[in-house]
C-alpha atoms as a PDB file:
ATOM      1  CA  UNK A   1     -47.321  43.046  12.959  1.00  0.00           C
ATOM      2  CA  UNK A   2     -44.524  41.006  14.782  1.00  0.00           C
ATOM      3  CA  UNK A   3     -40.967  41.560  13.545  1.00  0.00           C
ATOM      4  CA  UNK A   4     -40.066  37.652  12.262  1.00  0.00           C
ATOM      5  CA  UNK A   5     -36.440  36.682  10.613  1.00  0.00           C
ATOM      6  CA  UNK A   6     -37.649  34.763   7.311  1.00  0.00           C
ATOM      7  CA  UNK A   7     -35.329  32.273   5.923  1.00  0.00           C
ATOM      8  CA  UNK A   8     -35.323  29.877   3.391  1.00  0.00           C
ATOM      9  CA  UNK A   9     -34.867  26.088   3.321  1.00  0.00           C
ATOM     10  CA  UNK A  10     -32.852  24.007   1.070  1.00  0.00           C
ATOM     11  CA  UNK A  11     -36.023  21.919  -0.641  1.00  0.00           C
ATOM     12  CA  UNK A  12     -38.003  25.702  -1.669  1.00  0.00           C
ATOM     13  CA  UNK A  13     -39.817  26.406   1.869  1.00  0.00           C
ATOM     14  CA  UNK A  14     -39.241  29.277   4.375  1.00  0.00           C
ATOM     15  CA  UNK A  15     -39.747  29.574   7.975  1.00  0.00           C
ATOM     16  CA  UNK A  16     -40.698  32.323   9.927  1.00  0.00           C
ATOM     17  CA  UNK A  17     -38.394  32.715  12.797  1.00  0.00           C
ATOM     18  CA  UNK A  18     -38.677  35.304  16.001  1.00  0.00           C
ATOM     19  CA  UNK A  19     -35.295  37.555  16.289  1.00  0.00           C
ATOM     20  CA  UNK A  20     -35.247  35.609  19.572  1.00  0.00           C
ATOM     21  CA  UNK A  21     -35.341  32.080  18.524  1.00  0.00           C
ATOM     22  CA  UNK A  22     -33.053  33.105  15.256  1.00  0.00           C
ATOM     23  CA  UNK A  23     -30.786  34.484  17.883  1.00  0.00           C
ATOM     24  CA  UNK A  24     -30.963  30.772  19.540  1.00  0.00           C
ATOM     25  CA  UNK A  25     -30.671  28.907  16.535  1.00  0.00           C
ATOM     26  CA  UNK A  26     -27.086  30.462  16.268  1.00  0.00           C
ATOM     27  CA  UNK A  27     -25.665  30.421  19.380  1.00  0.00           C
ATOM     28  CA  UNK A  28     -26.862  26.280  18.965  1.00  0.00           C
ATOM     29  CA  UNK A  29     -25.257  26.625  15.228  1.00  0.00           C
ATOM     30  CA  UNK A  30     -21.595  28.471  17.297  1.00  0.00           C
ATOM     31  CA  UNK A  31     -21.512  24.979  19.412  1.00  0.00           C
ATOM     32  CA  UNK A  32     -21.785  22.447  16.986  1.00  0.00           C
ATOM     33  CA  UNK A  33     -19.583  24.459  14.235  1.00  0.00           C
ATOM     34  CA  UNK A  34     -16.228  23.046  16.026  1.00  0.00           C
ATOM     35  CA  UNK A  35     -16.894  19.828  16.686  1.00  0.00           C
ATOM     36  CA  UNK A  36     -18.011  19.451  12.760  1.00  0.00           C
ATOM     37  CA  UNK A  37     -14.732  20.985  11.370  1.00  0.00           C
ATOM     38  CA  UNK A  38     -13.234  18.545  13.503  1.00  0.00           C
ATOM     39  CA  UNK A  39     -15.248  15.838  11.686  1.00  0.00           C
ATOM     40  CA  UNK A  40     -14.361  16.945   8.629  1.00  0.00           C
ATOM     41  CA  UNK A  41     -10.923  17.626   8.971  1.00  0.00           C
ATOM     42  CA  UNK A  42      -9.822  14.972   6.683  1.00  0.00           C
ATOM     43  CA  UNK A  43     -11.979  16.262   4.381  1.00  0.00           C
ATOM     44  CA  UNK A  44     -10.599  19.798   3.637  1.00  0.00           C
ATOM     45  CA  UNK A  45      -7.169  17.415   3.108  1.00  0.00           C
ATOM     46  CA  UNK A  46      -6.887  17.837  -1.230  1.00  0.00           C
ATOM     47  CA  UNK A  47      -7.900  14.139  -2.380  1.00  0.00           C
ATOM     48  CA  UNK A  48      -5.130  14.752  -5.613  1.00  0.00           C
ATOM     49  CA  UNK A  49      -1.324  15.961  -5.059  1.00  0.00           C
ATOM     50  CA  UNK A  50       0.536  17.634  -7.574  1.00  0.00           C
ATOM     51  CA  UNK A  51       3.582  15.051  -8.919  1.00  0.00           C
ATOM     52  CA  UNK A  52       6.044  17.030  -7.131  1.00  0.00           C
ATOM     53  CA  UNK A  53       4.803  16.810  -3.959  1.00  0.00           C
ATOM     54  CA  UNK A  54       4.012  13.325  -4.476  1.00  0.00           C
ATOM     55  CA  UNK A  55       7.990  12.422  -4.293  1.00  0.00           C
ATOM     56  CA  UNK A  56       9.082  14.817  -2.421  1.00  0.00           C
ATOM     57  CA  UNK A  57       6.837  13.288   0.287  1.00  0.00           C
ATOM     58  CA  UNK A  58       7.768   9.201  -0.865  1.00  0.00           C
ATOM     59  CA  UNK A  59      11.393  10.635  -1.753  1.00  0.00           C
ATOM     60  CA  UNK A  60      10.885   9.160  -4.788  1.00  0.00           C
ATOM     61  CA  UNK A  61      12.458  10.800  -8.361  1.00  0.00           C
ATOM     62  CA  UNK A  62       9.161  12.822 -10.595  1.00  0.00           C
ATOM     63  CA  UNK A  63      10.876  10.711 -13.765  1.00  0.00           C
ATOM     64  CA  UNK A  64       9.910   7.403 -11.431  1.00  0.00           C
ATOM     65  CA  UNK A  65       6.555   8.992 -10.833  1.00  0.00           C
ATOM     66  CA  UNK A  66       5.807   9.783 -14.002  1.00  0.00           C
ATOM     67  CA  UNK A  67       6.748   6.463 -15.410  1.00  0.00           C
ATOM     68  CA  UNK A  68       4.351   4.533 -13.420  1.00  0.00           C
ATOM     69  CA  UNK A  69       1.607   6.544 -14.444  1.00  0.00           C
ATOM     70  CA  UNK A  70       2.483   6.125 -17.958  1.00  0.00           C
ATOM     71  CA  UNK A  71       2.422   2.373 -17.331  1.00  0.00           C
ATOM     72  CA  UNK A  72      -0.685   2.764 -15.197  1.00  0.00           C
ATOM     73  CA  UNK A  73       0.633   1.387 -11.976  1.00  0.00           C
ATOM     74  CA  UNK A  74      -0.225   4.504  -9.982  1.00  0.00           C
ATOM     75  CA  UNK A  75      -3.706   5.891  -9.997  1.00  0.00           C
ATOM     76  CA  UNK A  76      -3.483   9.812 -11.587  1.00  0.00           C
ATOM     77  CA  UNK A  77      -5.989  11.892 -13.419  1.00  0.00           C
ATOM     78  CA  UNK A  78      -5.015  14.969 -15.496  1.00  0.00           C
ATOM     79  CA  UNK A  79      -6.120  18.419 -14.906  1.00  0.00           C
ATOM     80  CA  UNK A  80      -5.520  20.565 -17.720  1.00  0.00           C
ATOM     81  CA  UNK A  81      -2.043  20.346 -18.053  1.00  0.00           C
ATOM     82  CA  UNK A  82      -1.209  19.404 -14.751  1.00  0.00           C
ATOM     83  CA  UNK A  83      -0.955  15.064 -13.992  1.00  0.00           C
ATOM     84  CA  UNK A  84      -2.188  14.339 -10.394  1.00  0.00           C
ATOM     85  CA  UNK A  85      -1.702  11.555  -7.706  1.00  0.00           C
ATOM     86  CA  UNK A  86      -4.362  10.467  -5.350  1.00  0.00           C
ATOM     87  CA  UNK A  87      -3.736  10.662  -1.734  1.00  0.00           C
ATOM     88  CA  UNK A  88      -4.132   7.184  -1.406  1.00  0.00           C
ATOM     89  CA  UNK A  89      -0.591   6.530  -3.015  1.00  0.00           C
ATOM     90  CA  UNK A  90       0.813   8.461  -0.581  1.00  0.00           C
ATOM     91  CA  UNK A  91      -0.988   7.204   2.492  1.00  0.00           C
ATOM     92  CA  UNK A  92       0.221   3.553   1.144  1.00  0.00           C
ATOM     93  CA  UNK A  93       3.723   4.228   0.783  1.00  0.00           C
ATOM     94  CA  UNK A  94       4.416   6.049   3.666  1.00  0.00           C
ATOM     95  CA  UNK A  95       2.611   3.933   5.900  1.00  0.00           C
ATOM     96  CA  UNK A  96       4.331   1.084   4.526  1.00  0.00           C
ATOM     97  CA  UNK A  97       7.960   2.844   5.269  1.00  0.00           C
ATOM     98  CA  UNK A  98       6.370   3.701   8.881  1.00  0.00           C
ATOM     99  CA  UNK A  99       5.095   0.439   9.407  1.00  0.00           C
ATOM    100  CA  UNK A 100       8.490  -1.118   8.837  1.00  0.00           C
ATOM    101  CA  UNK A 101      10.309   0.809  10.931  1.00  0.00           C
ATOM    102  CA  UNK A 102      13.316   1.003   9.024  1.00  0.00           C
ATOM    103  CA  UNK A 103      14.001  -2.589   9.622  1.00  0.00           C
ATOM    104  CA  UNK A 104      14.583  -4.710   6.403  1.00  0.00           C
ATOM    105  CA  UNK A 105      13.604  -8.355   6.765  1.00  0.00           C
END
């Protein structure tokens, strides 16, 4: 009998792989690892910020913060206890002070 690497696949099968061709599959698996973290580096960014990082970032007051959210103007979900901001917010309002380039009109 042949030594084979058995693994199984996400949708119930398995495959039978030689300790060769395994041995292939993750050298080809080392290569492409990179350039997918890469791809997904936005990803791993958290999609919900804590309040206080939230102004500390818009250098905006937590009483502000929390005010809007009251009055729905800022798009937050509650975890637990803790009241969190989506990125979005923040992406919005510092792009708008970078796009201005500290010039008022």
């Amino acid at each position: 009998m042949t030594d084979r690497i058995i693994l199984p696949l996400t949708d119930g099968r398995w495959i039978a792989l030689s300790p060769d061709d395994f041995q292939q599959a993750l050298e080809q698996g080392k290569r492409l690892m990179p350039q997918e973290r890469a791809n997904r580096q936005d990803d791993e960014k958290p999609q919900w910020l804590p309040v206080r990082e939230v102004a500390r970032l818009c250098n905006i007051s937590e009483t502000f913060l929390y005010d809007e959210i009251r009055l729905k103007r800022i798009r937050s979900r509650q975890f637990g206890r803790a009241v969190r901001i989506h990125r979005d917010f923040v992406e919005h309002q510092t792009g708008d002070l970078i796009g201005n380039d500290g010039k008022d009109e």
